[in-house]
Protein backbone atom coordinates (compact mmCIF):
# COMPACT_ATOMS: atom_id res chain seq x y z
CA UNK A 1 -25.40 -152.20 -79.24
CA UNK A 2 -21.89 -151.53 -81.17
CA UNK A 3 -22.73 -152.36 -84.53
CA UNK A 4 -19.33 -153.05 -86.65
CA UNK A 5 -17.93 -153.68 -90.23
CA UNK A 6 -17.70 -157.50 -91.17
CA UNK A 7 -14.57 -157.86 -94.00
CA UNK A 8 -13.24 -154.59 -95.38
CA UNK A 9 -15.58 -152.34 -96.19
CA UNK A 10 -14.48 -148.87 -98.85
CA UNK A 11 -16.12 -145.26 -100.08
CA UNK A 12 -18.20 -144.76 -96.62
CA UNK A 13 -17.10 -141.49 -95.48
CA UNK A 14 -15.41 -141.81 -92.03
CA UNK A 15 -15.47 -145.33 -91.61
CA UNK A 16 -11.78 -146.64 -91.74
CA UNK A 17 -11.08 -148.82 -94.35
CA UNK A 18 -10.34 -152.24 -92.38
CA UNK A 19 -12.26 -154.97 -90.63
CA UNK A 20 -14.43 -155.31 -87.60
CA UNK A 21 -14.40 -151.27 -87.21
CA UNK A 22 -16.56 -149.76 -84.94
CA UNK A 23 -19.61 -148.32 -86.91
CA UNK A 24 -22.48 -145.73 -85.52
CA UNK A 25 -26.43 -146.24 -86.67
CA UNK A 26 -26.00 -143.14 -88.71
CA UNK A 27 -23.47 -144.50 -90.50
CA UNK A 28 -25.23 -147.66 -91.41
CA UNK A 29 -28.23 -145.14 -91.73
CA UNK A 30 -26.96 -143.05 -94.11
CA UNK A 31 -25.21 -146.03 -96.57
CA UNK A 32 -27.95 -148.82 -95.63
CA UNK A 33 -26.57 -150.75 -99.19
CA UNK A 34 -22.83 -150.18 -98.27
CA UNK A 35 -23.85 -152.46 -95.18
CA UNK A 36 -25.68 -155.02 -97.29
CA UNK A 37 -28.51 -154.25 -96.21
CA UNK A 38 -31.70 -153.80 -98.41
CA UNK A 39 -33.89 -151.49 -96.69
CA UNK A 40 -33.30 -148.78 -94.16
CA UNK A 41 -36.45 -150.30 -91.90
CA UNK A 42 -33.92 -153.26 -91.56
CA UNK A 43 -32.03 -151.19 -89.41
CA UNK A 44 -34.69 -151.22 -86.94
CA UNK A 45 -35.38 -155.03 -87.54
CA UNK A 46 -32.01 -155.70 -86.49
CA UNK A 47 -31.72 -154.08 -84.06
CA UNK A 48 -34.85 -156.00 -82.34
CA UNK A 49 -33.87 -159.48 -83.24
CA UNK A 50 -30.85 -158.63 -81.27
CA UNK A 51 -32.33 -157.17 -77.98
CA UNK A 52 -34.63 -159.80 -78.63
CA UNK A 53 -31.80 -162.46 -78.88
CA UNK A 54 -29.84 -161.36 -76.50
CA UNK A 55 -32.83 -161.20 -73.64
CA UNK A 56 -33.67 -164.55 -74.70
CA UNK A 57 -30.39 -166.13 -74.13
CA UNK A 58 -29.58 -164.21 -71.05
CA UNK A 59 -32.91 -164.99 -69.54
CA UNK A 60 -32.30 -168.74 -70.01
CA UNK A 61 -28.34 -168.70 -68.76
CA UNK A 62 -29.79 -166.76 -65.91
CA UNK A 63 -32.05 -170.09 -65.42
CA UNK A 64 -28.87 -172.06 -65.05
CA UNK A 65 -27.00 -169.17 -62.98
CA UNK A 66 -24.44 -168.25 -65.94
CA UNK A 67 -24.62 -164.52 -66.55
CA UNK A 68 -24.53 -163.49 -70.62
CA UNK A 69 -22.15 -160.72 -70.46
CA UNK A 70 -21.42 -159.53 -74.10
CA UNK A 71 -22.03 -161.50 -77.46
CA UNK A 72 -21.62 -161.03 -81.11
CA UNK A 73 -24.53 -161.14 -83.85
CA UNK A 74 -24.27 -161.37 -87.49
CA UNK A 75 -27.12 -160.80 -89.49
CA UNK A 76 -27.62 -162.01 -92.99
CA UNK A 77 -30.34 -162.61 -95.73
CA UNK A 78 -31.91 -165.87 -96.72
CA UNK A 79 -35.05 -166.68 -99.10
CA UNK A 80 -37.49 -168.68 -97.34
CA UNK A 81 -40.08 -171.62 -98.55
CA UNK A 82 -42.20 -169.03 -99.85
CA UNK A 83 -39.63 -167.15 -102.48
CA UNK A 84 -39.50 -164.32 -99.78
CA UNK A 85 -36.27 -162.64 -98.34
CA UNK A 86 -35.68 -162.51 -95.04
CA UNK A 87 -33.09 -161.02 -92.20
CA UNK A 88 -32.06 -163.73 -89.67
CA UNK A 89 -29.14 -164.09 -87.54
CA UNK A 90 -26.43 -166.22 -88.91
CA UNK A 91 -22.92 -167.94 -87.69
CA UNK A 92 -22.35 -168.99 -84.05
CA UNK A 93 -25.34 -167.53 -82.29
CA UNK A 94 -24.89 -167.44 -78.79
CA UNK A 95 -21.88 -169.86 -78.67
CA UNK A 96 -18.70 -169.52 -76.55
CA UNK A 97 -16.97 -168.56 -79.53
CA UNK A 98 -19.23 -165.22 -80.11
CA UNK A 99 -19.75 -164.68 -76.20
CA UNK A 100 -18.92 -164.23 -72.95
CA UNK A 101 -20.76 -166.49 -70.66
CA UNK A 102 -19.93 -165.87 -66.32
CA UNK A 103 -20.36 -168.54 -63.88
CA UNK A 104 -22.79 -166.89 -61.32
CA UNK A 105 -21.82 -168.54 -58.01
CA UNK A 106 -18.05 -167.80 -59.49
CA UNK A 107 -18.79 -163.84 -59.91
CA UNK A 108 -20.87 -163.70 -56.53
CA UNK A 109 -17.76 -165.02 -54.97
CA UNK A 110 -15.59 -162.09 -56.27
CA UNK A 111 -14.49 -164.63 -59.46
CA UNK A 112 -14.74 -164.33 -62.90
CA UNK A 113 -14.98 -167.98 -64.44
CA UNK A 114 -15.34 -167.36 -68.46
CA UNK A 115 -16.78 -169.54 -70.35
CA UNK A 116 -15.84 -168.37 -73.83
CA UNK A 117 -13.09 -168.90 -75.65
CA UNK A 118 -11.18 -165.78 -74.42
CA UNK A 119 -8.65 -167.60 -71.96
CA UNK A 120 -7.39 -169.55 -74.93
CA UNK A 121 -7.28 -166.39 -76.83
CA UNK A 122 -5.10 -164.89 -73.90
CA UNK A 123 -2.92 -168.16 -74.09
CA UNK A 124 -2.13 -167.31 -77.83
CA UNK A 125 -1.78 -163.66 -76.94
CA UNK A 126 1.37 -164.45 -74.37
CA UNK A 127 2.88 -167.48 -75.47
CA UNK A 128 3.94 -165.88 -78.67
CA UNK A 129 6.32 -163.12 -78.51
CA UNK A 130 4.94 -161.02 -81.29
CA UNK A 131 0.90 -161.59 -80.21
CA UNK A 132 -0.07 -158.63 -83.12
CA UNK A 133 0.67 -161.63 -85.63
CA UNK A 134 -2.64 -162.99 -84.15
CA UNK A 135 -4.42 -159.91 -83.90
CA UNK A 136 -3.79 -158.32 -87.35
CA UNK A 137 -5.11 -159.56 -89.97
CA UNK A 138 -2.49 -158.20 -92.71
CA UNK A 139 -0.18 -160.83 -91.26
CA UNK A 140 -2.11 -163.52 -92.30
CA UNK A 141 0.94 -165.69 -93.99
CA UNK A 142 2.67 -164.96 -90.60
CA UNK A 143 -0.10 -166.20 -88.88
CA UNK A 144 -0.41 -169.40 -90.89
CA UNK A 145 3.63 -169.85 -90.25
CA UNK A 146 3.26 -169.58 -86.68
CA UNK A 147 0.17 -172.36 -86.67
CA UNK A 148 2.60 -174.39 -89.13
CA UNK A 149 6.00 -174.17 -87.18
CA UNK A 150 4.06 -174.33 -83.51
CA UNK A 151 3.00 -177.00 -81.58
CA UNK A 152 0.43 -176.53 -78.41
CA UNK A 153 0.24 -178.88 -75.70
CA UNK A 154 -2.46 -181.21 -75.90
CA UNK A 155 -3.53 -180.02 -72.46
CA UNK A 156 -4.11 -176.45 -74.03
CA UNK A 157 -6.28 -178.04 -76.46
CA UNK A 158 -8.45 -180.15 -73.53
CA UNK A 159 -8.67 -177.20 -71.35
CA UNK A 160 -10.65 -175.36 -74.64
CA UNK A 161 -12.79 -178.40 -75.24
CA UNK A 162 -13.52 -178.55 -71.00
CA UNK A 163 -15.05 -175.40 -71.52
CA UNK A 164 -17.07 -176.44 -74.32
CA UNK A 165 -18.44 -179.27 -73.31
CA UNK A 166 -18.78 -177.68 -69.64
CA UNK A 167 -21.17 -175.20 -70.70
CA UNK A 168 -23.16 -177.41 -73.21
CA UNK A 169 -24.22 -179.53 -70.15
CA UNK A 170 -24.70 -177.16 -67.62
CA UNK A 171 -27.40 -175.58 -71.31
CA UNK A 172 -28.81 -179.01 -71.67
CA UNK A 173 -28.54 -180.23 -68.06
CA UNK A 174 -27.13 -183.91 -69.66
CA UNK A 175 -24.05 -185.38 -70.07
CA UNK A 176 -22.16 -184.60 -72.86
CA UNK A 177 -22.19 -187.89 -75.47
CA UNK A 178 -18.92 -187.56 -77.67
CA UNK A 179 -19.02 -189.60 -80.56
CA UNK A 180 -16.27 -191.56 -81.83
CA UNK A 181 -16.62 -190.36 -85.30
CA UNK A 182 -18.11 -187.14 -85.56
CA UNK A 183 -17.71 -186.38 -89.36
CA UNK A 184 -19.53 -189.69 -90.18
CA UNK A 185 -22.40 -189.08 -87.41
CA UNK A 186 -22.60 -185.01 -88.63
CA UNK A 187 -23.15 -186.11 -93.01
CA UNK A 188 -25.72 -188.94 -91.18
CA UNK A 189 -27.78 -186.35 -89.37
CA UNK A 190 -26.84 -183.89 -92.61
CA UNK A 191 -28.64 -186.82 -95.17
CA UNK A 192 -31.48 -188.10 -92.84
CA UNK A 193 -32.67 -184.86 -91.09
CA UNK A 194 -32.22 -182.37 -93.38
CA UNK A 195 -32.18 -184.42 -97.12
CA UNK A 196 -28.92 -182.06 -98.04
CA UNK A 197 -26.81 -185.31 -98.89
CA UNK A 198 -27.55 -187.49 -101.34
């Protein structure tokens, strides 16, 4: 577990004051609100819901033969039915885009086949010649230039969605269905399932 700052966090004594630093328990410990978090015991509650999470996930890849190599939690606060707060993991749980999934007949073979989005992220990293545009965050207008004045091959963009989709069935064990108008079919689901939409 490497438990790290989310956005830019200030006045915690040797914590850097940037994003996505590297943070020990006893510094959450020791400024428990600083973190966001309500309760020093939530320390220990996060801390299970991700071994938890993590042996949950990695115990059904393993089912499929995919190996769960690293991933990324975030852990946030909602109220529940019953007016009652609650600590729950939150954005992208488990996805390529928070974790690094290994094809196991790949990595028995002396391979590493990723499924994440890391070899898109490498793409970025060398096609540009100034890759520390994508990686720091205080070049953000830079950044949005580059997407602006750049164009990727459409190829780049398949190879991305291959993975996606690649992994989803090999999860579900069923074809991937793609609809033809995903926005439409996503506020359907959004106003029938859940009554959000009105």
């Amino acid at each position: 577990m490497t438990p790290s700052t989310k956005g830019i966090l200030t006045g915690i004594p040797g914590v850097p004051e940037q994003d996505d630093v590297n943070v020990s328990r006893q510094d959450i410990r020791n400024n428990f609100q600083a973190f966001a978090l309500r309760q020093t015991q939530d320390i220990d509650l996060y801390e299970k819901l991700l071994t938890e999470g993590f042996n949950l996930i990695s115990s059904a890849l393993e089912g499929i033969d995919q190996i769960f190599v690293d991933t990324k939690f975030e852990f946030g606060y909602v109220t529940d039915a019953a007016g009652q707060e609650k600590l729950i993991y939150m954005d992208e749980v488990g996805t390529p885009d928070s974790s690094r999934i290994w094809d196991g007949p790949a990595y028995r073979d002396g391979r590493v086949v990723e499924n994440s989005k890391e070899g898109f992220r490498q793409l970025l990293l060398k096609t540009f010649p100034d890759p520390d545009i994508l990686l720091n965050k205080n070049r953000m207008d830079e950044r949005e230039a580059l997407a602006r004045d750049n164009v990727l091959p459409a190829n780049v963009f398949q190879q991305v969605s291959d993975t996606y989709v690649g992994i989803a069935e090999k999860i579900t064990g069923k074809k991937l269905v793609l609809s033809d108008n995903p926005k439409a079919e996503i506020i359907q689901i959004l106003k029938d399932e859940y009554d959000l939409i009105d």
